[in-house]
C-alpha atoms as a PDB file:
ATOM      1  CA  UNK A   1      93.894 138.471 124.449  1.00  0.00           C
ATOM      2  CA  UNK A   2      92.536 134.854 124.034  1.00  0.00           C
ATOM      3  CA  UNK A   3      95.238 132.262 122.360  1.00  0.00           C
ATOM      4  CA  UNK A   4      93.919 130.094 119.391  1.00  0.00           C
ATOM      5  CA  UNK A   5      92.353 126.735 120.415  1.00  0.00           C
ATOM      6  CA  UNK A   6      94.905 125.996 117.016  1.00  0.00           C
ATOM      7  CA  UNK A   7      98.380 127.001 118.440  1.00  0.00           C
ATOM      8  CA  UNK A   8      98.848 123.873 119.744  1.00  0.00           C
ATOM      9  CA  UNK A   9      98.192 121.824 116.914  1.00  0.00           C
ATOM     10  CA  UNK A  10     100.122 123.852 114.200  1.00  0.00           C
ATOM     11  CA  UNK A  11     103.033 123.896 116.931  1.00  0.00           C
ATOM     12  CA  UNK A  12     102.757 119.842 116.837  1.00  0.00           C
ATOM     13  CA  UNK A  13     102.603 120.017 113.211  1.00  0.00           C
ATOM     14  CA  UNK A  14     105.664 122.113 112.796  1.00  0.00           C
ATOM     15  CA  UNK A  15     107.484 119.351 115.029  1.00  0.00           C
ATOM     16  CA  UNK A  16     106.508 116.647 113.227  1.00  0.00           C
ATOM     17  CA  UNK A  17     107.464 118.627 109.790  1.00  0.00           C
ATOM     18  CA  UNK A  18     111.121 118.977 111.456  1.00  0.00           C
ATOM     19  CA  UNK A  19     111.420 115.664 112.442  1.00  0.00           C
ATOM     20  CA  UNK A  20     110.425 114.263 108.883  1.00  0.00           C
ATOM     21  CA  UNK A  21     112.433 116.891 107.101  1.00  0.00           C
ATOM     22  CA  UNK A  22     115.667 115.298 109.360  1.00  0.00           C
ATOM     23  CA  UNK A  23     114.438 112.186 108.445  1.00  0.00           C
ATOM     24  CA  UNK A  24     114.792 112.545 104.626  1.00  0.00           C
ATOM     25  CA  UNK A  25     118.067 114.279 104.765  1.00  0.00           C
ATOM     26  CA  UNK A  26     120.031 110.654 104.918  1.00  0.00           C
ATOM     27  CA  UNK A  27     122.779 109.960 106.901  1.00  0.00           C
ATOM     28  CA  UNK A  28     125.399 111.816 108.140  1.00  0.00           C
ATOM     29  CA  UNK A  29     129.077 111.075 108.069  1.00  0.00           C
ATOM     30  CA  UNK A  30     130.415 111.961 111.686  1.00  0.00           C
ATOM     31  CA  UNK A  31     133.733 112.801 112.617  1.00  0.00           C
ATOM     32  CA  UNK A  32     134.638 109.466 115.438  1.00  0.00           C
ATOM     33  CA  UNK A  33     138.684 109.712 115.954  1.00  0.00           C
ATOM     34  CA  UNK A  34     141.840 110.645 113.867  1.00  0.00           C
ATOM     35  CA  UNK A  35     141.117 109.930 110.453  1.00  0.00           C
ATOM     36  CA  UNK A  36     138.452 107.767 111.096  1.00  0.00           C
ATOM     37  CA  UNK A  37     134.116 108.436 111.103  1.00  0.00           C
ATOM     38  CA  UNK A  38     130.798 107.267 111.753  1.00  0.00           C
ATOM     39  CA  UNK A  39     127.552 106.760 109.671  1.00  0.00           C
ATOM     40  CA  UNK A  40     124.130 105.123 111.533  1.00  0.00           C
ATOM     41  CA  UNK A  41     121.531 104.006 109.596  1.00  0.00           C
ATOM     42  CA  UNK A  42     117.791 103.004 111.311  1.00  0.00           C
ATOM     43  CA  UNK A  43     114.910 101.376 110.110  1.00  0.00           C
ATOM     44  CA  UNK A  44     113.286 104.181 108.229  1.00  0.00           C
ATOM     45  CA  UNK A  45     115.837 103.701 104.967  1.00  0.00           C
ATOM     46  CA  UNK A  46     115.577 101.130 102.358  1.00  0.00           C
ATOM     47  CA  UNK A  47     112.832 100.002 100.138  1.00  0.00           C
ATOM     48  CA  UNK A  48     110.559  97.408 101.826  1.00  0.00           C
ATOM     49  CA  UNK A  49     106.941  96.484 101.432  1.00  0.00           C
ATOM     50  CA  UNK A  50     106.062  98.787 105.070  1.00  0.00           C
ATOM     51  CA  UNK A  51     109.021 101.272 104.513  1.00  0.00           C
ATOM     52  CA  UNK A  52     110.884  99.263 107.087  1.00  0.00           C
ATOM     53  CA  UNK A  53     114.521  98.580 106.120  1.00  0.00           C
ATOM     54  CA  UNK A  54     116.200  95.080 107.681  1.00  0.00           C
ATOM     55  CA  UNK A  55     119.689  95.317 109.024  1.00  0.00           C
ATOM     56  CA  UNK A  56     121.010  93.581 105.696  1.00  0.00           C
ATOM     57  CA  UNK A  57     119.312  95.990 103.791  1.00  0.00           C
ATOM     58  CA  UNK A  58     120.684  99.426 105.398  1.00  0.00           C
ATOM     59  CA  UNK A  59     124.000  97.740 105.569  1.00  0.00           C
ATOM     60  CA  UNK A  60     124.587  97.242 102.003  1.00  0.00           C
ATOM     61  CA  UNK A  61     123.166 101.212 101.626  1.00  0.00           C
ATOM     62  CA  UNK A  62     125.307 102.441 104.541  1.00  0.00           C
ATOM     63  CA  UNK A  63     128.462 100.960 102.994  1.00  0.00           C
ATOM     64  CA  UNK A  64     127.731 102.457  99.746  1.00  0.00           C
ATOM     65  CA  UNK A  65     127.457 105.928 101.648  1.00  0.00           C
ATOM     66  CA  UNK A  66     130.906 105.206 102.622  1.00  0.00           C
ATOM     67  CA  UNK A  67     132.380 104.329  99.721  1.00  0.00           C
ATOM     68  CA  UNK A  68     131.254 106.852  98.059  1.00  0.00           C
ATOM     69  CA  UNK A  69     132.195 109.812 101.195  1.00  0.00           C
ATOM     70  CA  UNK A  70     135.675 108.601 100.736  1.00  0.00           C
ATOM     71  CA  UNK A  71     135.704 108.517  97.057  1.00  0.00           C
ATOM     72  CA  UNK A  72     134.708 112.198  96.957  1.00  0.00           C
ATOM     73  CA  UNK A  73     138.276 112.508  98.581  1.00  0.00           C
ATOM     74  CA  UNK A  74     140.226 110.595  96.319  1.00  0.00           C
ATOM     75  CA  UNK A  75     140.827 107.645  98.731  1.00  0.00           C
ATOM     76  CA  UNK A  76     139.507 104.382  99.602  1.00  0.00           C
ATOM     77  CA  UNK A  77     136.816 102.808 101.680  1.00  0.00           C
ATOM     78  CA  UNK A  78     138.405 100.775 104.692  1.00  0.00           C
ATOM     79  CA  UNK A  79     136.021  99.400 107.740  1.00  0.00           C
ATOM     80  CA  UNK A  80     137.202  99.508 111.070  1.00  0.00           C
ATOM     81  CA  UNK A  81     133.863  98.524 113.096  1.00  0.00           C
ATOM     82  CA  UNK A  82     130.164  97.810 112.072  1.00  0.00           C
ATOM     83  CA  UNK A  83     126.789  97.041 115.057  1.00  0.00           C
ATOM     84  CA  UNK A  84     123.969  95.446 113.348  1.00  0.00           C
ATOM     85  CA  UNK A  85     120.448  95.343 115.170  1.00  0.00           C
ATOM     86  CA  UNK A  86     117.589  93.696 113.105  1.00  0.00           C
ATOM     87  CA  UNK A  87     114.293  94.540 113.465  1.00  0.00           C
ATOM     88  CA  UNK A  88     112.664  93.065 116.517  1.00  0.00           C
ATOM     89  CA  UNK A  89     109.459  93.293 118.576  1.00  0.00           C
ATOM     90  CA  UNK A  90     109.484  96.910 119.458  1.00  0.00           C
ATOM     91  CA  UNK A  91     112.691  97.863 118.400  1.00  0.00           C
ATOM     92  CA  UNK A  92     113.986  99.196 114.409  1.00  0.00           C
ATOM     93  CA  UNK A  93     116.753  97.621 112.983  1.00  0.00           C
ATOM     94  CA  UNK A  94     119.673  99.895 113.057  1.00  0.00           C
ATOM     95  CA  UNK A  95     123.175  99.982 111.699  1.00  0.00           C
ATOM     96  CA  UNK A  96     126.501 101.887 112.794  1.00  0.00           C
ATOM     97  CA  UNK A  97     129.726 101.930 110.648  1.00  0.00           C
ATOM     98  CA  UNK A  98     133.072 102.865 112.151  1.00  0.00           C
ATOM     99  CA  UNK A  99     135.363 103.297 109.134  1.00  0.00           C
ATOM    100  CA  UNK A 100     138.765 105.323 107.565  1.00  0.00           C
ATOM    101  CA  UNK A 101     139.416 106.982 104.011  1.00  0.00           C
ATOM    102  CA  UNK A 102     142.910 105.200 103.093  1.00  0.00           C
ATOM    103  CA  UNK A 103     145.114 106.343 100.313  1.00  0.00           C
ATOM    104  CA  UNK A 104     144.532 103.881  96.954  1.00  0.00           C
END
């Protein structure tokens, strides 16, 4: 039996539908130590001219996300760590926050 000239391109398709799909779905709070997560933000966020976000930008979202995870469990926003990359030749900006959900 010959295999469609096609299988390879709906396969690439389906891989780049996957990837997008992930992209969309917004950060993730991850679980980094007792009491205390991660959220990473990269380029791809935000509401520039290209659909690049700066640093700055994703930082101010990313902090909102935050606030608002803890919130949802009756506490407070409280940052323990935060790694800012801007956007540079070749390279997104990124940003990862380390922070805790404290008791108001």
């Amino acid at each position: 039996m010959q295999r469609s000239r096609r299988a390879p391109l709906v396969t690439a398709l389906h891989a780049l539908a996957l990837l997008c799909a992930g992209c969309a779905a917004g950060p993730k709070v991850v679980p980094a130590g007792p009491d205390t997560y991660k959220l990473t933000s990269h380029s791809v966020r935000g509401e520039s001219m290209v659909g690049w976000a700066s640093a700055g930008q994703q930082r101010v979202q990313i902090y909102e996300d935050a606030g608002a995870y803890c919130k949802r469990q009756g506490k407070a926003f409280e940052l323990v760590g935060e790694r800012l990359a801007d956007i540079g030749w070749g390279r997104m900006a990124s940003v990862e926050v380390e922070f805790r959900c404290v008791a108001r």
